[in-house]
PDB file of N, CA and C in Angstrom:
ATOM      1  N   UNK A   1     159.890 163.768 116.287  1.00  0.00           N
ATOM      2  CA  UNK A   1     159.430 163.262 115.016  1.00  0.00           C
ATOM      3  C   UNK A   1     159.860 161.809 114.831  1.00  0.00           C
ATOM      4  N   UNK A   2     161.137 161.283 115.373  1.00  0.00           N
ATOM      5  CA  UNK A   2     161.493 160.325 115.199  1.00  0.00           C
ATOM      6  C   UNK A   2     160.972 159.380 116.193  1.00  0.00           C
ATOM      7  N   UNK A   3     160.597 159.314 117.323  1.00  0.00           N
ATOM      8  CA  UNK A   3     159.977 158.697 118.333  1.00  0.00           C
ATOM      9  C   UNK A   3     158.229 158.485 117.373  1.00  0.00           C
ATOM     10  N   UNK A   4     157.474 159.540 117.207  1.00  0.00           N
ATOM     11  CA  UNK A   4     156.480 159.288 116.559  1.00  0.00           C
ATOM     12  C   UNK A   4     156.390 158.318 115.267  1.00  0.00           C
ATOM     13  N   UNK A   5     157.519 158.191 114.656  1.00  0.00           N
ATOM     14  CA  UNK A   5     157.910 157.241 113.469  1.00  0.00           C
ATOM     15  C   UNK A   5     158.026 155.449 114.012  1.00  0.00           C
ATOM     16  N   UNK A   6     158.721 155.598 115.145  1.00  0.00           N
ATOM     17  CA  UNK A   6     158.699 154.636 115.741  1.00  0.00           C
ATOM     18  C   UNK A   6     157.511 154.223 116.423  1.00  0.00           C
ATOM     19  N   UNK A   7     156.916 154.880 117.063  1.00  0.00           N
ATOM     20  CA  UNK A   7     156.051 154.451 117.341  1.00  0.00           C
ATOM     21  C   UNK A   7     154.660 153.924 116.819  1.00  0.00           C
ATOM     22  N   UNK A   8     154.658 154.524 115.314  1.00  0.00           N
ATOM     23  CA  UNK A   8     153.835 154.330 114.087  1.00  0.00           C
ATOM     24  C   UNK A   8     154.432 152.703 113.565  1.00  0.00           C
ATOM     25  N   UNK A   9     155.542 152.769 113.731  1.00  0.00           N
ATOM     26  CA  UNK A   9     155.799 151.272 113.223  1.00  0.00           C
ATOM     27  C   UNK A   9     155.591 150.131 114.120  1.00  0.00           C
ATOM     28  N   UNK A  10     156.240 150.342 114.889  1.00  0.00           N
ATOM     29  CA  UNK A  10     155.493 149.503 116.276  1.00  0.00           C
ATOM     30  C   UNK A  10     153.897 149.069 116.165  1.00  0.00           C
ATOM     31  N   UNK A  11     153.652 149.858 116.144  1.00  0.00           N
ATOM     32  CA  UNK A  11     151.327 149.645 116.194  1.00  0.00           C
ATOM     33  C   UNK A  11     151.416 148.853 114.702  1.00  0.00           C
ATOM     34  N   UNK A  12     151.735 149.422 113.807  1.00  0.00           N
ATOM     35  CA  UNK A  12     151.492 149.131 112.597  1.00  0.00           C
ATOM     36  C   UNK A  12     151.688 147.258 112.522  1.00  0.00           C
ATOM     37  N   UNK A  13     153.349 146.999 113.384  1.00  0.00           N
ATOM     38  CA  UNK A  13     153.380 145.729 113.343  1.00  0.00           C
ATOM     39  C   UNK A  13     152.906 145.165 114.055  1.00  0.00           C
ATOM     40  N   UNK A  14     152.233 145.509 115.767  1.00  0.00           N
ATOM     41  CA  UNK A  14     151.181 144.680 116.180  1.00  0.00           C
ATOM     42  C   UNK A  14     149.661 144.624 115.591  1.00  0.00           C
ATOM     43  N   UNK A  15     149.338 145.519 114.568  1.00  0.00           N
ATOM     44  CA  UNK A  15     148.401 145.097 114.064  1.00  0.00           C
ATOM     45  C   UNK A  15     148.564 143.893 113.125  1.00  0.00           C
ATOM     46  N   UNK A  16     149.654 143.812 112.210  1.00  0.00           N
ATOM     47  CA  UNK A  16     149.755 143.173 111.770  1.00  0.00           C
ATOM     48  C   UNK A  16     149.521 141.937 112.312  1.00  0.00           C
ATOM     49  N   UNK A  17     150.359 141.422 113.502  1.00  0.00           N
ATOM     50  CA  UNK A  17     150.572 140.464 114.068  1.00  0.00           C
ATOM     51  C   UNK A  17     149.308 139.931 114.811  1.00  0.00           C
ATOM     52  N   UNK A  18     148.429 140.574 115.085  1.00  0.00           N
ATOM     53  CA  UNK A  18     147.046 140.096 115.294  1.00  0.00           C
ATOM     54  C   UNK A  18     146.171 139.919 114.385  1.00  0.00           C
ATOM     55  N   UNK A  19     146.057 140.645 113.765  1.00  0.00           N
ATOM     56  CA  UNK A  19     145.182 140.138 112.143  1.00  0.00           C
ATOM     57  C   UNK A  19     146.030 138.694 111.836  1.00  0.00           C
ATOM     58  N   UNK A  20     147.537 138.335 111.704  1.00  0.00           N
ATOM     59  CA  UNK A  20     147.895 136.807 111.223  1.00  0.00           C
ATOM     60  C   UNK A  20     146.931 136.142 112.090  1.00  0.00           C
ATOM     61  N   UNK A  21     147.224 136.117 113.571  1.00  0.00           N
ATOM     62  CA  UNK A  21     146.967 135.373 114.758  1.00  0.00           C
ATOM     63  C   UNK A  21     145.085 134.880 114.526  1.00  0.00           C
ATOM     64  N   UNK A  22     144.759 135.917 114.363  1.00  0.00           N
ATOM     65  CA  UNK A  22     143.155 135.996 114.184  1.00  0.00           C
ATOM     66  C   UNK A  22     142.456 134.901 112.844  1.00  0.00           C
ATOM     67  N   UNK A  23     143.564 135.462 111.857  1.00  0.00           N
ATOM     68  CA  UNK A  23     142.833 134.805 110.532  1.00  0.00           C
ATOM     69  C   UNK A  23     143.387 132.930 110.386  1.00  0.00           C
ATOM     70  N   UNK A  24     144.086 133.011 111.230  1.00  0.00           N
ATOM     71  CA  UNK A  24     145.497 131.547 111.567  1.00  0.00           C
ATOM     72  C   UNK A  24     144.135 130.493 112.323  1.00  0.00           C
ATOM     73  N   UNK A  25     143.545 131.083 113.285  1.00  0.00           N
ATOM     74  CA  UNK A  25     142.420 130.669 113.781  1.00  0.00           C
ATOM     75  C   UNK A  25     140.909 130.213 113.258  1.00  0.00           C
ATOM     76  N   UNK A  26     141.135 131.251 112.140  1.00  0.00           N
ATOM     77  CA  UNK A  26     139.682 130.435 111.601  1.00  0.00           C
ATOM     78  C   UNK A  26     140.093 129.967 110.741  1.00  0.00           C
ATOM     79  N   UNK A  27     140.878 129.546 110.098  1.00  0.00           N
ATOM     80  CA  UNK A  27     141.336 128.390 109.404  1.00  0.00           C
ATOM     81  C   UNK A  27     141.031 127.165 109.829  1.00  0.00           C
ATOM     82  N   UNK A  28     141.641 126.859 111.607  1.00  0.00           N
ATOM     83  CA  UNK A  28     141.858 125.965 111.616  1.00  0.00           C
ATOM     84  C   UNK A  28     140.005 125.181 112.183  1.00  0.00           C
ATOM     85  N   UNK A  29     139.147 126.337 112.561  1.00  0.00           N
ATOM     86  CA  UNK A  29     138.025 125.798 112.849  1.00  0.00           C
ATOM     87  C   UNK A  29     137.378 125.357 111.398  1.00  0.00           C
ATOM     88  N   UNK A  30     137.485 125.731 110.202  1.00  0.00           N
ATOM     89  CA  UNK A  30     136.653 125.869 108.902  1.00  0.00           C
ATOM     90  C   UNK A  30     137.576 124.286 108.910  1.00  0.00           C
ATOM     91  N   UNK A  31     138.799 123.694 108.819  1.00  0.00           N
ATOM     92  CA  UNK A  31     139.138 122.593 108.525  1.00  0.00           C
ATOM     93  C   UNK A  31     138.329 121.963 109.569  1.00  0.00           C
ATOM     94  N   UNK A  32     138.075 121.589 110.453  1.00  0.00           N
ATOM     95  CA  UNK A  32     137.036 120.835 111.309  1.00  0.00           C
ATOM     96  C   UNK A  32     135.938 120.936 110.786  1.00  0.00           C
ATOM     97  N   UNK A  33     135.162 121.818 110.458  1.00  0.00           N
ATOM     98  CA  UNK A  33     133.894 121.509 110.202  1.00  0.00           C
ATOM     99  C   UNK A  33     133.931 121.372 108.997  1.00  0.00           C
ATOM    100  N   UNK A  34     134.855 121.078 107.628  1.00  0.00           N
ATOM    101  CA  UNK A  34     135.079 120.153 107.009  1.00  0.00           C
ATOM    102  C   UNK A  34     135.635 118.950 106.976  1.00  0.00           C
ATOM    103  N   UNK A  35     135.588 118.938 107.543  1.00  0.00           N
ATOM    104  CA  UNK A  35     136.309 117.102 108.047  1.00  0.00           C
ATOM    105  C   UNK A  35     135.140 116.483 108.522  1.00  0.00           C
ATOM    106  N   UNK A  36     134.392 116.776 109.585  1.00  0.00           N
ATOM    107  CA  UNK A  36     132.664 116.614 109.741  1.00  0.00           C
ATOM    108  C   UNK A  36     131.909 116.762 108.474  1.00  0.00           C
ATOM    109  N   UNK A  37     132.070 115.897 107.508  1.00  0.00           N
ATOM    110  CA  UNK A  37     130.788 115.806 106.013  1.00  0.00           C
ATOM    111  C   UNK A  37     129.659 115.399 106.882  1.00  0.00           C
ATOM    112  N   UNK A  38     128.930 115.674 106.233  1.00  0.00           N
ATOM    113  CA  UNK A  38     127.185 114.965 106.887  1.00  0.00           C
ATOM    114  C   UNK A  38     126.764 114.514 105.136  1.00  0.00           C
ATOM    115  N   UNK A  39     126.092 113.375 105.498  1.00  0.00           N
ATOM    116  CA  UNK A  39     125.510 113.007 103.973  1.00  0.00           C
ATOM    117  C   UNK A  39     123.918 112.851 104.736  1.00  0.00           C
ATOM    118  N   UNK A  40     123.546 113.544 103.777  1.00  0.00           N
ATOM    119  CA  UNK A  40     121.769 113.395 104.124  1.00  0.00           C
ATOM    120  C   UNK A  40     121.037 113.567 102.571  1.00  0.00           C
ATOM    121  N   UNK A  41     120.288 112.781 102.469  1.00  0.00           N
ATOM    122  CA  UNK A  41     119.339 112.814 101.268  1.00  0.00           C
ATOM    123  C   UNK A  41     118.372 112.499 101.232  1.00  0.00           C
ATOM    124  N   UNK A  42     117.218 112.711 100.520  1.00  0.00           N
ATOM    125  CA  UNK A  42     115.505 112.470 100.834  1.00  0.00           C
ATOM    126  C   UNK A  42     115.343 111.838  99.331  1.00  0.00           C
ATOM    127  N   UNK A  43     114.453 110.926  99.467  1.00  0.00           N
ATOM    128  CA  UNK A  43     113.777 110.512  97.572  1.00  0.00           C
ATOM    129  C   UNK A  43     112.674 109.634  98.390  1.00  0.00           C
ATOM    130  N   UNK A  44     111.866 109.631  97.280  1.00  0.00           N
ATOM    131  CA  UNK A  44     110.530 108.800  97.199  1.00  0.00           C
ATOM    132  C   UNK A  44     110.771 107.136  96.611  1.00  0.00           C
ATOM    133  N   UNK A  45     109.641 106.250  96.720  1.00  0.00           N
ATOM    134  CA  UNK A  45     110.224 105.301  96.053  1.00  0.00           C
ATOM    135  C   UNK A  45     108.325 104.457  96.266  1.00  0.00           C
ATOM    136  N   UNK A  46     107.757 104.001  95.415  1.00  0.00           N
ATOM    137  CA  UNK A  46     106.753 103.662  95.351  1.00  0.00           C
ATOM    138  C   UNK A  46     106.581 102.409  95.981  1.00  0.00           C
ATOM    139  N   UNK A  47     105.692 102.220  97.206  1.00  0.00           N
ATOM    140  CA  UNK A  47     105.140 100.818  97.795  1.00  0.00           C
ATOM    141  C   UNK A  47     104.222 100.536  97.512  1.00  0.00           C
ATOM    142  N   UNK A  48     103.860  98.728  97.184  1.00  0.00           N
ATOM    143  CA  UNK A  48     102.840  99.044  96.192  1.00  0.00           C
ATOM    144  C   UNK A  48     102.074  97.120  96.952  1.00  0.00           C
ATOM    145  N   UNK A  49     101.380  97.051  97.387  1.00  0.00           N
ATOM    146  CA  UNK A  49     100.415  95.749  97.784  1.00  0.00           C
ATOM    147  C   UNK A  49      99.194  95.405  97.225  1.00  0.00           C
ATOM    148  N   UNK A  50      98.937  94.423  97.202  1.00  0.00           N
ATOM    149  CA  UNK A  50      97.551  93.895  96.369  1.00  0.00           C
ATOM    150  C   UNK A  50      96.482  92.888  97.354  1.00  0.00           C
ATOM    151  N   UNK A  51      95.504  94.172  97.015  1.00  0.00           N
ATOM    152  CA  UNK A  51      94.010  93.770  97.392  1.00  0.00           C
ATOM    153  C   UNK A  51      93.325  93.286  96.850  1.00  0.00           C
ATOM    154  N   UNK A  52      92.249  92.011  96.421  1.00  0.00           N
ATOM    155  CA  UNK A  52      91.102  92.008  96.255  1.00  0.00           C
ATOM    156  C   UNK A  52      91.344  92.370  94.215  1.00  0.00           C
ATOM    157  N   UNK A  53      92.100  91.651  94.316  1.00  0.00           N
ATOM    158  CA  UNK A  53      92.879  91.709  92.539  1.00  0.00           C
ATOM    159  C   UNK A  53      93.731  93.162  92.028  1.00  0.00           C
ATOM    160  N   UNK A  54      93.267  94.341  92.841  1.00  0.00           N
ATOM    161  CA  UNK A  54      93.510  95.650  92.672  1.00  0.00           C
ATOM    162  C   UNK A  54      95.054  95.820  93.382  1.00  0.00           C
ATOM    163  N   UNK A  55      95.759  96.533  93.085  1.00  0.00           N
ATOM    164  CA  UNK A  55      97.098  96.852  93.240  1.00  0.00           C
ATOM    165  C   UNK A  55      97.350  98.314  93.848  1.00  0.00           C
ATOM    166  N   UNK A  56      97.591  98.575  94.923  1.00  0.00           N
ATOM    167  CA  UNK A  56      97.580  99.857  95.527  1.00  0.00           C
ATOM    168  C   UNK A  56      98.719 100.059  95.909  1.00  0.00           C
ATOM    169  N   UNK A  57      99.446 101.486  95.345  1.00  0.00           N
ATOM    170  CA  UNK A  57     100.539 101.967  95.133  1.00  0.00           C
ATOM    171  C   UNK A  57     100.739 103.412  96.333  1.00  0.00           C
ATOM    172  N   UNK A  58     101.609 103.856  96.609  1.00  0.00           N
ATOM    173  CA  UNK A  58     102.066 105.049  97.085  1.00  0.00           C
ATOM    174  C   UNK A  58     103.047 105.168  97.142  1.00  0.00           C
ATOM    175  N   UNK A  59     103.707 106.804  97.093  1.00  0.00           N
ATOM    176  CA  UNK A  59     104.549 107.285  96.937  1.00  0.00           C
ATOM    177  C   UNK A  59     105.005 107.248  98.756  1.00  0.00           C
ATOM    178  N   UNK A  60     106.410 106.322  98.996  1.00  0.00           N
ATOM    179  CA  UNK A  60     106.747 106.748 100.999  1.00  0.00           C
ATOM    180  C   UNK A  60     108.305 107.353 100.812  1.00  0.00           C
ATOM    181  N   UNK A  61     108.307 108.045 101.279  1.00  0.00           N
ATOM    182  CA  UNK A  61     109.566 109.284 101.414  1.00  0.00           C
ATOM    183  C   UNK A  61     110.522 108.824 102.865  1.00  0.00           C
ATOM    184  N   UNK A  62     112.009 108.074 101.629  1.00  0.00           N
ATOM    185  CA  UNK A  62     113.032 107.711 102.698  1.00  0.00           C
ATOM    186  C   UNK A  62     113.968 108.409 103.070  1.00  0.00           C
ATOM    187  N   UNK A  63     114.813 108.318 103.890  1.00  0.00           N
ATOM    188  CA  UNK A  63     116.317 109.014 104.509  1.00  0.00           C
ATOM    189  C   UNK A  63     117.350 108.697 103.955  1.00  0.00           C
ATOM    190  N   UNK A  64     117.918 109.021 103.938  1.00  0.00           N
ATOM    191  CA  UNK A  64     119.594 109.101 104.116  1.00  0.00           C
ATOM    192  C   UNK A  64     120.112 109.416 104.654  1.00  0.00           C
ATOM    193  N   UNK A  65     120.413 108.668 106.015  1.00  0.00           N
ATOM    194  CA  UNK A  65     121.046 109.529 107.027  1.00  0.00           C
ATOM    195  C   UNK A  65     122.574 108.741 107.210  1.00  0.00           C
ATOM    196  N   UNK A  66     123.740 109.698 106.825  1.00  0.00           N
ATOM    197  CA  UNK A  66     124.749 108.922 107.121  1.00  0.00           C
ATOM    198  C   UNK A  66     124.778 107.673 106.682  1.00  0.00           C
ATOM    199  N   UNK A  67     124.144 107.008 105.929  1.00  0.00           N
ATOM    200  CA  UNK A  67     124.402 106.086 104.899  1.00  0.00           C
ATOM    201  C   UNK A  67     123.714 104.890 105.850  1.00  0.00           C
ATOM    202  N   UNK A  68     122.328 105.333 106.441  1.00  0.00           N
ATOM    203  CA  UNK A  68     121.972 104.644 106.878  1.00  0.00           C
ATOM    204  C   UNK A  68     120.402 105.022 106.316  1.00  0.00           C
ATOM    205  N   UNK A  69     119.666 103.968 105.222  1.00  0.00           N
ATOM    206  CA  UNK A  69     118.052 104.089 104.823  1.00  0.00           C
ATOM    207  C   UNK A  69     117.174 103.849 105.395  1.00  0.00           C
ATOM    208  N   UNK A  70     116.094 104.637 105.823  1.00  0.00           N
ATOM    209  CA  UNK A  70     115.059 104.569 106.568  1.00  0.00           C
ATOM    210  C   UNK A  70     113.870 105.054 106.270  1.00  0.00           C
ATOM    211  N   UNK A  71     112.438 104.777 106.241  1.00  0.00           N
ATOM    212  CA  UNK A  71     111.387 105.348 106.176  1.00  0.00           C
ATOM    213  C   UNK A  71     111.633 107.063 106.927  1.00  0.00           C
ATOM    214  N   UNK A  72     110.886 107.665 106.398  1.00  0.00           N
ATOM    215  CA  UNK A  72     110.665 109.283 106.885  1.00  0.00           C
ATOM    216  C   UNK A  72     110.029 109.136 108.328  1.00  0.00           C
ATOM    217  N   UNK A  73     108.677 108.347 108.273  1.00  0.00           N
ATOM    218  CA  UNK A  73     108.469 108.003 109.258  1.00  0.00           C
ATOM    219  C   UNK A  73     108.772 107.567 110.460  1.00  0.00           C
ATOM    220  N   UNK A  74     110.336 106.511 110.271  1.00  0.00           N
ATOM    221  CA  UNK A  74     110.378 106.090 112.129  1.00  0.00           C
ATOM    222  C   UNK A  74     112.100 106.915 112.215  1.00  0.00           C
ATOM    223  N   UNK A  75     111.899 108.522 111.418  1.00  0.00           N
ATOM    224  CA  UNK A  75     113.314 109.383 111.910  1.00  0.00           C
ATOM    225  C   UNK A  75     112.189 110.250 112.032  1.00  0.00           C
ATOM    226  N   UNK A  76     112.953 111.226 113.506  1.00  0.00           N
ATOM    227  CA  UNK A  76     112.508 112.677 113.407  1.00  0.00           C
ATOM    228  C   UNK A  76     113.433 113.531 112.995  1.00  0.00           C
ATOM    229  N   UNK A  77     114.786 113.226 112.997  1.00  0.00           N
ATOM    230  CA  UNK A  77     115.954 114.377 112.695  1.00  0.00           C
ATOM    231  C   UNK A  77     117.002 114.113 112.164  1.00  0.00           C
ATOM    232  N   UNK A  78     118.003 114.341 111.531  1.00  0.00           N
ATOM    233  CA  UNK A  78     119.205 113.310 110.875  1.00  0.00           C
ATOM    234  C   UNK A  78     120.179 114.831 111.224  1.00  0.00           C
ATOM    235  N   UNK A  79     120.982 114.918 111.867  1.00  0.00           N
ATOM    236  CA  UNK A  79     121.828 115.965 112.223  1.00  0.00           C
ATOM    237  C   UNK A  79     121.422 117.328 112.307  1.00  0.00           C
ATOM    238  N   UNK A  80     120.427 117.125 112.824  1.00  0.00           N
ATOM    239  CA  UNK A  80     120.368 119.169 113.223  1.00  0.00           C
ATOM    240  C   UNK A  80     118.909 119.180 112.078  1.00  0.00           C
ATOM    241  N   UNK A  81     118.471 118.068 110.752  1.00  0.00           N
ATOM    242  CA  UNK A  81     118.004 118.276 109.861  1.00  0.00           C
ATOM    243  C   UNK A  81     116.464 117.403 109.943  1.00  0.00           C
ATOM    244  N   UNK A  82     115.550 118.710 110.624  1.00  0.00           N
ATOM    245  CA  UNK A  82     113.698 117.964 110.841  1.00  0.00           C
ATOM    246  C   UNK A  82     113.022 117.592 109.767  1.00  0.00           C
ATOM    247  N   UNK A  83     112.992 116.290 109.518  1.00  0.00           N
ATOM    248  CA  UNK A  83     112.272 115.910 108.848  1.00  0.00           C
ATOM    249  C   UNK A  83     110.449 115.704 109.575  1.00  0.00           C
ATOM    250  N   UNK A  84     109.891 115.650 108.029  1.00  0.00           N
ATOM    251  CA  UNK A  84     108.738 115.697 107.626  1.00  0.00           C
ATOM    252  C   UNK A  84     108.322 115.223 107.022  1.00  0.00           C
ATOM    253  N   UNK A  85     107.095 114.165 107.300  1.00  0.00           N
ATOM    254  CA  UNK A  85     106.727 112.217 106.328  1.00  0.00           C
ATOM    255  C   UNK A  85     105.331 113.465 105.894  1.00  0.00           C
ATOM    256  N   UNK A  86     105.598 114.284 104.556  1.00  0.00           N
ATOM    257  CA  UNK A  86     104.560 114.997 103.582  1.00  0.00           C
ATOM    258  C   UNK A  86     104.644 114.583 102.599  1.00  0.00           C
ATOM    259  N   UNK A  87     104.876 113.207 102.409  1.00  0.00           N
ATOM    260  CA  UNK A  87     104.137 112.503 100.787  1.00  0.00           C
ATOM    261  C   UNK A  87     102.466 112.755  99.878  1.00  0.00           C
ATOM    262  N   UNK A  88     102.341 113.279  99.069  1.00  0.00           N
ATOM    263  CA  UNK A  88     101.182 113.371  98.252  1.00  0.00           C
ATOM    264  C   UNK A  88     101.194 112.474  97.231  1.00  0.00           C
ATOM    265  N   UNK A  89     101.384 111.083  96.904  1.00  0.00           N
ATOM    266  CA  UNK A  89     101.094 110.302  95.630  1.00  0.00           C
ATOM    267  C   UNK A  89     100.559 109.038  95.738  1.00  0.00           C
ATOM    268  N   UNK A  90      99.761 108.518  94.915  1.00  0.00           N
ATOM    269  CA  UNK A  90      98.739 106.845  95.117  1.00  0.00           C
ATOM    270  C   UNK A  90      98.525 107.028  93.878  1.00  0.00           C
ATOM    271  N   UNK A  91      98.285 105.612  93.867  1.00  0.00           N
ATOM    272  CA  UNK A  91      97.385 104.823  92.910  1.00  0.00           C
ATOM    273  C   UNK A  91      96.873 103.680  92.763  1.00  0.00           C
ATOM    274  N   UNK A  92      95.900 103.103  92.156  1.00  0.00           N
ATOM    275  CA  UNK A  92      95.350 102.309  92.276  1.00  0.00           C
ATOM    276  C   UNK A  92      94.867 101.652  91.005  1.00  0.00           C
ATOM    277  N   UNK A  93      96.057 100.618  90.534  1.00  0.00           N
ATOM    278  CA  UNK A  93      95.716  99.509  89.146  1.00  0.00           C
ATOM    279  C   UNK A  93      94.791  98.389  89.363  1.00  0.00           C
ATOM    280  N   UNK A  94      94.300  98.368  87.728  1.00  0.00           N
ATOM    281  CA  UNK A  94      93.201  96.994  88.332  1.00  0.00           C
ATOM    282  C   UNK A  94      94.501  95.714  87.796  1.00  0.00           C
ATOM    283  N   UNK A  95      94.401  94.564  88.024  1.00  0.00           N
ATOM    284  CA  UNK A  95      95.255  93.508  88.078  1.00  0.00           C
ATOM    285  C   UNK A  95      95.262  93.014  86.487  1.00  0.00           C
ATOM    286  N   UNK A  96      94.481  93.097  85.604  1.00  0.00           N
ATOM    287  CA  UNK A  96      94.461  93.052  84.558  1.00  0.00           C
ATOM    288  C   UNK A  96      95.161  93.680  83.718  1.00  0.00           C
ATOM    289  N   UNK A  97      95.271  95.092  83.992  1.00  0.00           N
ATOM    290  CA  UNK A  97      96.024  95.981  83.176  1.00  0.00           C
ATOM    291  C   UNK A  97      97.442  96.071  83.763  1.00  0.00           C
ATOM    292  N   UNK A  98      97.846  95.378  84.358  1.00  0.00           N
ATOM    293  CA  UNK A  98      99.188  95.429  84.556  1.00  0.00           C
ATOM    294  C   UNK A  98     100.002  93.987  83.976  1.00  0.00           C
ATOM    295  N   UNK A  99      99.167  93.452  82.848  1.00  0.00           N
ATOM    296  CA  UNK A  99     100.185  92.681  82.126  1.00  0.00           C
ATOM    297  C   UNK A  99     100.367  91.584  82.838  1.00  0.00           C
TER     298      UNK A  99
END
């Protein structure tokens, strides 16, 4: 009975001691891949040239990649993250009505 007691404590504390060991470990990977921030952000911003008195506008969709701005267009990926130049917006003022 007493050997079985012991031996219940024994297991009991190498479990223990591997569950620390185990959870000690992903700690230290979750601090790395916080320490790696990624900054990425997308916004629109209206380009706008003049024709023939008329003023032609569109909506072109830039990056943020790592704190570096760029058209959507000349990035394909900013960390693991595929971008896609799917802008839907225009317009077209006559030169008069813009004051």
């Amino acid at each position: 009975m007493r050997g079985s007691v012991i031996f219940l404590l024994v297991l009991v504390g190498l479990s223990l001691f591997s569950f620390m060991a185990v959870s000690s470990g992903t700690n230290k990977d979750e601090v790395k891949q916080d320490s790696k921030s990624i900054q990425f952000k997308t916004f629109t911003s209206a380009v706008c040239e003049e024709k023939n008195n008329l003023r032609y506008c569109m909506d072109v969709l830039f990056v943020n990649c790592n704190g570096k701005i760029s058209k959507a267009s000349e990035v394909q990926d900013c960390n693991g993250f595929r971008i896609d130049n799917k802008v839907t917006g225009f317009a077209v003022f006559e030169r008069d009505s813009l004051g």
